[in-house]
N, C-alpha and C. Protein backbone atom coordinates (compact mmCIF):
# COMPACT_ATOMS: atom_id res chain seq x y z
N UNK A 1 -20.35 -20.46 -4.56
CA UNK A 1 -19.90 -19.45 -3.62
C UNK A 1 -19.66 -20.11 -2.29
N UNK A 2 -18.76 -19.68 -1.56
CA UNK A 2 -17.98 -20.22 -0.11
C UNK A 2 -18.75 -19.38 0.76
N UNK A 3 -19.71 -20.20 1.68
CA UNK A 3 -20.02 -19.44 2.87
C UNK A 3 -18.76 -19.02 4.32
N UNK A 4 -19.07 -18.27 4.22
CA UNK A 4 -18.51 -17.52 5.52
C UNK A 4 -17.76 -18.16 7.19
N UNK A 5 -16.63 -18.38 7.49
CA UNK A 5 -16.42 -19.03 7.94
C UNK A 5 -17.22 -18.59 9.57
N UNK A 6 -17.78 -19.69 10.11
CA UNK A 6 -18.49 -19.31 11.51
C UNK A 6 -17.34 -19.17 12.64
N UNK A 7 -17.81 -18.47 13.61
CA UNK A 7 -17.94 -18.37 14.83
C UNK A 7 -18.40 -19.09 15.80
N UNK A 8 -17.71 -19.81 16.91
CA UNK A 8 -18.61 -20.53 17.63
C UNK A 8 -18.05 -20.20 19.51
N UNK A 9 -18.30 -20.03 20.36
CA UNK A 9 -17.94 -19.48 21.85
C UNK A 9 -16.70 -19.88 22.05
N UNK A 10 -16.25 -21.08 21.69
CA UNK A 10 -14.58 -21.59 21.80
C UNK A 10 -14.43 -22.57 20.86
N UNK A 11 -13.03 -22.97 20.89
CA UNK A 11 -12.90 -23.83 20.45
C UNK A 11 -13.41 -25.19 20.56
N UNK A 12 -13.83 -26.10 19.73
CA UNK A 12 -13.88 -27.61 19.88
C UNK A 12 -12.92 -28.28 20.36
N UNK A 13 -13.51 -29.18 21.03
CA UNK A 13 -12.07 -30.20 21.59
C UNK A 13 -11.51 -30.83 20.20
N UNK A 14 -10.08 -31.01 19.74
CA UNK A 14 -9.43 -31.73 18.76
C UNK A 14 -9.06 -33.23 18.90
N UNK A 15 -8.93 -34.01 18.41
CA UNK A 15 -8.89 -35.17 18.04
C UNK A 15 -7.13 -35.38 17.84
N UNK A 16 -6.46 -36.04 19.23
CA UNK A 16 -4.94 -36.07 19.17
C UNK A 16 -4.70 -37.86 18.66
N UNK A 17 -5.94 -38.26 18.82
CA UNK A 17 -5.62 -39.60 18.10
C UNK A 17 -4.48 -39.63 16.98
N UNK A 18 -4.06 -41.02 17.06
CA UNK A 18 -3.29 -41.46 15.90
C UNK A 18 -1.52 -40.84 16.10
N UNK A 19 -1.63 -41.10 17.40
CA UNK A 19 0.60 -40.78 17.11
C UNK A 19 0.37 -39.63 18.30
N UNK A 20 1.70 -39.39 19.08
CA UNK A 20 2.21 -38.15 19.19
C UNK A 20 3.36 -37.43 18.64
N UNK A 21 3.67 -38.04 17.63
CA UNK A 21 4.66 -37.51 16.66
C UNK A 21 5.74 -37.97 16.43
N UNK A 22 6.13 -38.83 17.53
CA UNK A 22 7.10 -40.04 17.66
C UNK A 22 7.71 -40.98 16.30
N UNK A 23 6.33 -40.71 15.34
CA UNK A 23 6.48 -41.74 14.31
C UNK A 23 6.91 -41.15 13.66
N UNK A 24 7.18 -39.35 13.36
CA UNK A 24 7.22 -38.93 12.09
C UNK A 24 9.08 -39.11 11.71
N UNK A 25 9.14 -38.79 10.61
CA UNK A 25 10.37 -38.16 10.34
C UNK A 25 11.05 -37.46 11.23
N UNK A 26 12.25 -37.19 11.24
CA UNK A 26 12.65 -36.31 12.39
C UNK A 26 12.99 -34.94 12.09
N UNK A 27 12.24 -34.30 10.51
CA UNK A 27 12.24 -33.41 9.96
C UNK A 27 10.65 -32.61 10.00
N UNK A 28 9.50 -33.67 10.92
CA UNK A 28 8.25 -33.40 10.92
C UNK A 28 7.28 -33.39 12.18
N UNK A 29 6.75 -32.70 12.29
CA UNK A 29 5.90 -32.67 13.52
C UNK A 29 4.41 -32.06 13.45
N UNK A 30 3.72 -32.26 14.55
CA UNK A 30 2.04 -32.23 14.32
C UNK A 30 2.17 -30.43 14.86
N UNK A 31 1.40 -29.59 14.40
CA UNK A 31 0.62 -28.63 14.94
C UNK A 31 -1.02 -28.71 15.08
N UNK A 32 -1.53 -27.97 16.29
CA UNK A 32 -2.77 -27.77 16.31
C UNK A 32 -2.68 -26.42 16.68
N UNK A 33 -3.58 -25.47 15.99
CA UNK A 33 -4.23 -24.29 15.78
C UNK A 33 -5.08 -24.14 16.59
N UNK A 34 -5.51 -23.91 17.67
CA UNK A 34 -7.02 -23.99 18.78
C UNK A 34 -7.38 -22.39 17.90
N UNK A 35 -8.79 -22.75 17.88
CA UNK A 35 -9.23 -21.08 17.53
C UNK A 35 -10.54 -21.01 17.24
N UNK A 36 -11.21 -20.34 18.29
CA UNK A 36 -12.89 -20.21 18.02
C UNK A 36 -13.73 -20.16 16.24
N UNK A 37 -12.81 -20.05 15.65
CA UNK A 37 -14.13 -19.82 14.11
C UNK A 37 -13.06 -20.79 13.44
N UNK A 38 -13.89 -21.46 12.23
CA UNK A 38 -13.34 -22.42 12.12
C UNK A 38 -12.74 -21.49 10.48
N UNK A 39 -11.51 -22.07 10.41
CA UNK A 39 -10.70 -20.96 8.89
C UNK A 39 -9.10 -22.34 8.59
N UNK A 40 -8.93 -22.00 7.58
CA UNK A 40 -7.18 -22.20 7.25
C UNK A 40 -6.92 -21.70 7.92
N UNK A 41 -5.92 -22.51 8.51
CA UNK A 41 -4.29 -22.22 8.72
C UNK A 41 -3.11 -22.55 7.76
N UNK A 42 -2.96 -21.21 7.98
CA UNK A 42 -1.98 -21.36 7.15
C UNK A 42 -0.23 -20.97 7.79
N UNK A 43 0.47 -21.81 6.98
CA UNK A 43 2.01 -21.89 7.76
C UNK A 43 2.90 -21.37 6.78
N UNK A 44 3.59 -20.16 7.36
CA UNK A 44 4.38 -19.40 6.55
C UNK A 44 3.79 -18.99 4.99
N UNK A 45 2.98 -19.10 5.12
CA UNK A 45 1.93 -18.29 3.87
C UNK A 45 1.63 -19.92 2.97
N UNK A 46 1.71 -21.28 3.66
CA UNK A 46 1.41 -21.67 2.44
C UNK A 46 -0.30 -22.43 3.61
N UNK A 47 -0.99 -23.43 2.70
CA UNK A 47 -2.39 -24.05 3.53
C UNK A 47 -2.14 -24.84 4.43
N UNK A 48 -2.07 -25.19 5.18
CA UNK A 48 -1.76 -26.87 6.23
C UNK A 48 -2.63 -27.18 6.23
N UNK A 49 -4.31 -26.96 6.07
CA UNK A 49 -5.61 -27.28 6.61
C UNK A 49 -5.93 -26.63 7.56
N UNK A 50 -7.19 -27.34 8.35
CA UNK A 50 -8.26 -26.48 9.05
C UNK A 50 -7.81 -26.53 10.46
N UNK A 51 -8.38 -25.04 11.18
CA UNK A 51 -8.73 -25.29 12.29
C UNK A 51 -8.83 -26.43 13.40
N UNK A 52 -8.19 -26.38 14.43
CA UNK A 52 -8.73 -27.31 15.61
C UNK A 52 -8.76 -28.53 15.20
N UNK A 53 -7.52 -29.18 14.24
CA UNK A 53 -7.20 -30.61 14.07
C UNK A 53 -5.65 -30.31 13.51
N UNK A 54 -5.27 -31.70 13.79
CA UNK A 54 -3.89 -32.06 14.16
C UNK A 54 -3.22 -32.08 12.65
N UNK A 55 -2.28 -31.02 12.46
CA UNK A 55 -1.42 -30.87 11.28
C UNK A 55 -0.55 -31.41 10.65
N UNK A 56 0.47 -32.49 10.23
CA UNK A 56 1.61 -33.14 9.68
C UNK A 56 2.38 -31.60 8.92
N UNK A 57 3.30 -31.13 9.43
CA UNK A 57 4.32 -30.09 9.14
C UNK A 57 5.48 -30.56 9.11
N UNK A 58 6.18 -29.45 8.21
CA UNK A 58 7.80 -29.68 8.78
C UNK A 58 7.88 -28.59 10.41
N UNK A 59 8.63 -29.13 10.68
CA UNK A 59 9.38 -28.71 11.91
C UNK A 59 10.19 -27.14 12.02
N UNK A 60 10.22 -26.62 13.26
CA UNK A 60 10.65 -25.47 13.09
C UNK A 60 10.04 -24.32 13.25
N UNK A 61 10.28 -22.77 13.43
CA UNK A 61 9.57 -21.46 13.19
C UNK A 61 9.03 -21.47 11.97
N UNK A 62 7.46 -21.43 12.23
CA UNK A 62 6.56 -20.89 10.97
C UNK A 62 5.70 -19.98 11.71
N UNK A 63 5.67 -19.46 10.95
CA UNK A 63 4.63 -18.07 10.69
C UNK A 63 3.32 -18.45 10.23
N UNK A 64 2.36 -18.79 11.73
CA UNK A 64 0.90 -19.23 11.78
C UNK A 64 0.18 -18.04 11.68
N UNK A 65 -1.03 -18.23 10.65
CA UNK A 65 -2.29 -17.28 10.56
C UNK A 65 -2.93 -18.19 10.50
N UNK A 66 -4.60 -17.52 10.57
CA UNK A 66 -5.87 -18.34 10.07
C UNK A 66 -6.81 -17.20 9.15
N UNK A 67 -6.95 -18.19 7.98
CA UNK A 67 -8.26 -17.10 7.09
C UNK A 67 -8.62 -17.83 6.12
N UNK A 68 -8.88 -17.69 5.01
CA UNK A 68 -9.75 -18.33 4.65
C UNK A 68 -9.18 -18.51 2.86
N UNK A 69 -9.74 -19.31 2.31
CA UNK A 69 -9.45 -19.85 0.64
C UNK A 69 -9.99 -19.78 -0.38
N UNK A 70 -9.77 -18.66 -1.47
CA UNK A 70 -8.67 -18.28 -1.34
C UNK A 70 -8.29 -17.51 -0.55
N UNK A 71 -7.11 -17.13 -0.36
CA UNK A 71 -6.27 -15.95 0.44
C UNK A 71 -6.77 -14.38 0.19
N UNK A 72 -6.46 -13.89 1.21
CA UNK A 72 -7.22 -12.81 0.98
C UNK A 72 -8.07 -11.74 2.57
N UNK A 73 -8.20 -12.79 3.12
CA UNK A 73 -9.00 -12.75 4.49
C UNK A 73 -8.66 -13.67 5.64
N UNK A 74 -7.50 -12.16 6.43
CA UNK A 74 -7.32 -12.37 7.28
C UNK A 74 -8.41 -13.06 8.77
N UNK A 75 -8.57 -13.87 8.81
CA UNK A 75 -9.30 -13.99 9.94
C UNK A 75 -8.68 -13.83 11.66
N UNK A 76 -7.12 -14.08 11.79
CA UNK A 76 -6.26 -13.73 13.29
C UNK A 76 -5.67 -13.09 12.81
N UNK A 77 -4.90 -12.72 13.57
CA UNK A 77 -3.34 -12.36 14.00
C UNK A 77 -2.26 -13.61 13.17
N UNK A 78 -1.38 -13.18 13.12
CA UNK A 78 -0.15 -13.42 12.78
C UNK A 78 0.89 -14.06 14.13
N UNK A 79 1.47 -15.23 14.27
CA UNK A 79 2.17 -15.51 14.99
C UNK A 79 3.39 -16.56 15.23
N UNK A 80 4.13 -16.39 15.65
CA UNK A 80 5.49 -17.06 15.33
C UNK A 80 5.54 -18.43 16.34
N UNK A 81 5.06 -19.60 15.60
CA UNK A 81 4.94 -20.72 16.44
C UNK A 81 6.32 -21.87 15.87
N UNK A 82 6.76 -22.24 16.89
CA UNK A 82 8.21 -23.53 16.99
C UNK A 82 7.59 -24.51 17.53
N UNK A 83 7.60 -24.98 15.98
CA UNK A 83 6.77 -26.58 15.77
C UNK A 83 7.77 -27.47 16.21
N UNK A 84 7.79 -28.52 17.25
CA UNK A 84 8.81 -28.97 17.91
C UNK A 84 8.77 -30.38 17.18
N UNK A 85 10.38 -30.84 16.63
CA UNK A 85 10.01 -32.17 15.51
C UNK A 85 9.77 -33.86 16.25
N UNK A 86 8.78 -33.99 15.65
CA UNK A 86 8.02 -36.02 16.28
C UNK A 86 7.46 -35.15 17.74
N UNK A 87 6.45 -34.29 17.65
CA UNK A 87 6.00 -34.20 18.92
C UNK A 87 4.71 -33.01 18.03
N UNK A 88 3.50 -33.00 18.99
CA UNK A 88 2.67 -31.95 19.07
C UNK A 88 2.62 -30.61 19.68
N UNK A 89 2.63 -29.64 18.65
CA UNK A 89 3.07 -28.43 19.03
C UNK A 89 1.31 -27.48 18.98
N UNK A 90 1.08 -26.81 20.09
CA UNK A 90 -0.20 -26.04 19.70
C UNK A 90 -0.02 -24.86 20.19
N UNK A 91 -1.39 -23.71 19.76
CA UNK A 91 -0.83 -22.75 19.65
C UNK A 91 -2.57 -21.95 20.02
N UNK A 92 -2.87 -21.50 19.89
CA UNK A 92 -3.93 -20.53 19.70
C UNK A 92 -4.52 -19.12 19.30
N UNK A 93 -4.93 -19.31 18.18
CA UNK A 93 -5.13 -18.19 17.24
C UNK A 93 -6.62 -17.84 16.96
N UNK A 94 -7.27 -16.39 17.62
CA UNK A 94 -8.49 -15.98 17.83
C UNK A 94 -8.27 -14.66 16.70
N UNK A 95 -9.87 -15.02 16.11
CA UNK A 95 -10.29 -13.88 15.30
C UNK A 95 -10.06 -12.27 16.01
N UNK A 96 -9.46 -12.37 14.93
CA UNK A 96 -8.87 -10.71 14.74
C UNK A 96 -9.66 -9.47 15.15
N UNK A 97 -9.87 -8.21 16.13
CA UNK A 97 -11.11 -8.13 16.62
C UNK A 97 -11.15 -6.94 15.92
């Protein structure tokens, strides 16, 4: 069984080490998710990984949530983030109240 994703007063500082996006493809770029409880993100309904670390995406309007795996539980809001390509794009997404 999957415990419950926590809550914590804010976000953690993230870890931008390793590139600012410069290196990727020019079809790809980093997102970071800032968001007090730690959950998936997920991009346009599919997983990218966790919370409050640096994403490898394609580029472009996606449709950021955070909740949890499986699917099922919403943990934010819904929001329309333009992941900008070979560069870090962030965003911030707080539990749903």
């Amino acid at each position: 069984a999957s415990t419950p994703p926590s809550a914590s007063a804010s976000a953690p500082p993230v870890d931008l080490s390793g590139g600012d996006g410069s290196d990727l493809l020019t079809t790809e770029g980093y997102v970071v998710v800032h968001s007090a409880v730690d959950g998936v993100v997920y991009l346009s309904g599919f997983v990218a990984g966790a919370t409050n670390q640096k994403l490898k995406t394609h580029c472009g309007l996606r449709y950021a949530r955070v909740g949890v795996v499986p699917m099922g539980k919403w943990l934010s809001e819904g929001k329309t983030v333009d992941i900008k390509c070979q560069k870090i794009s962030e965003v911030t997404l707080e539990p749903a109240k």
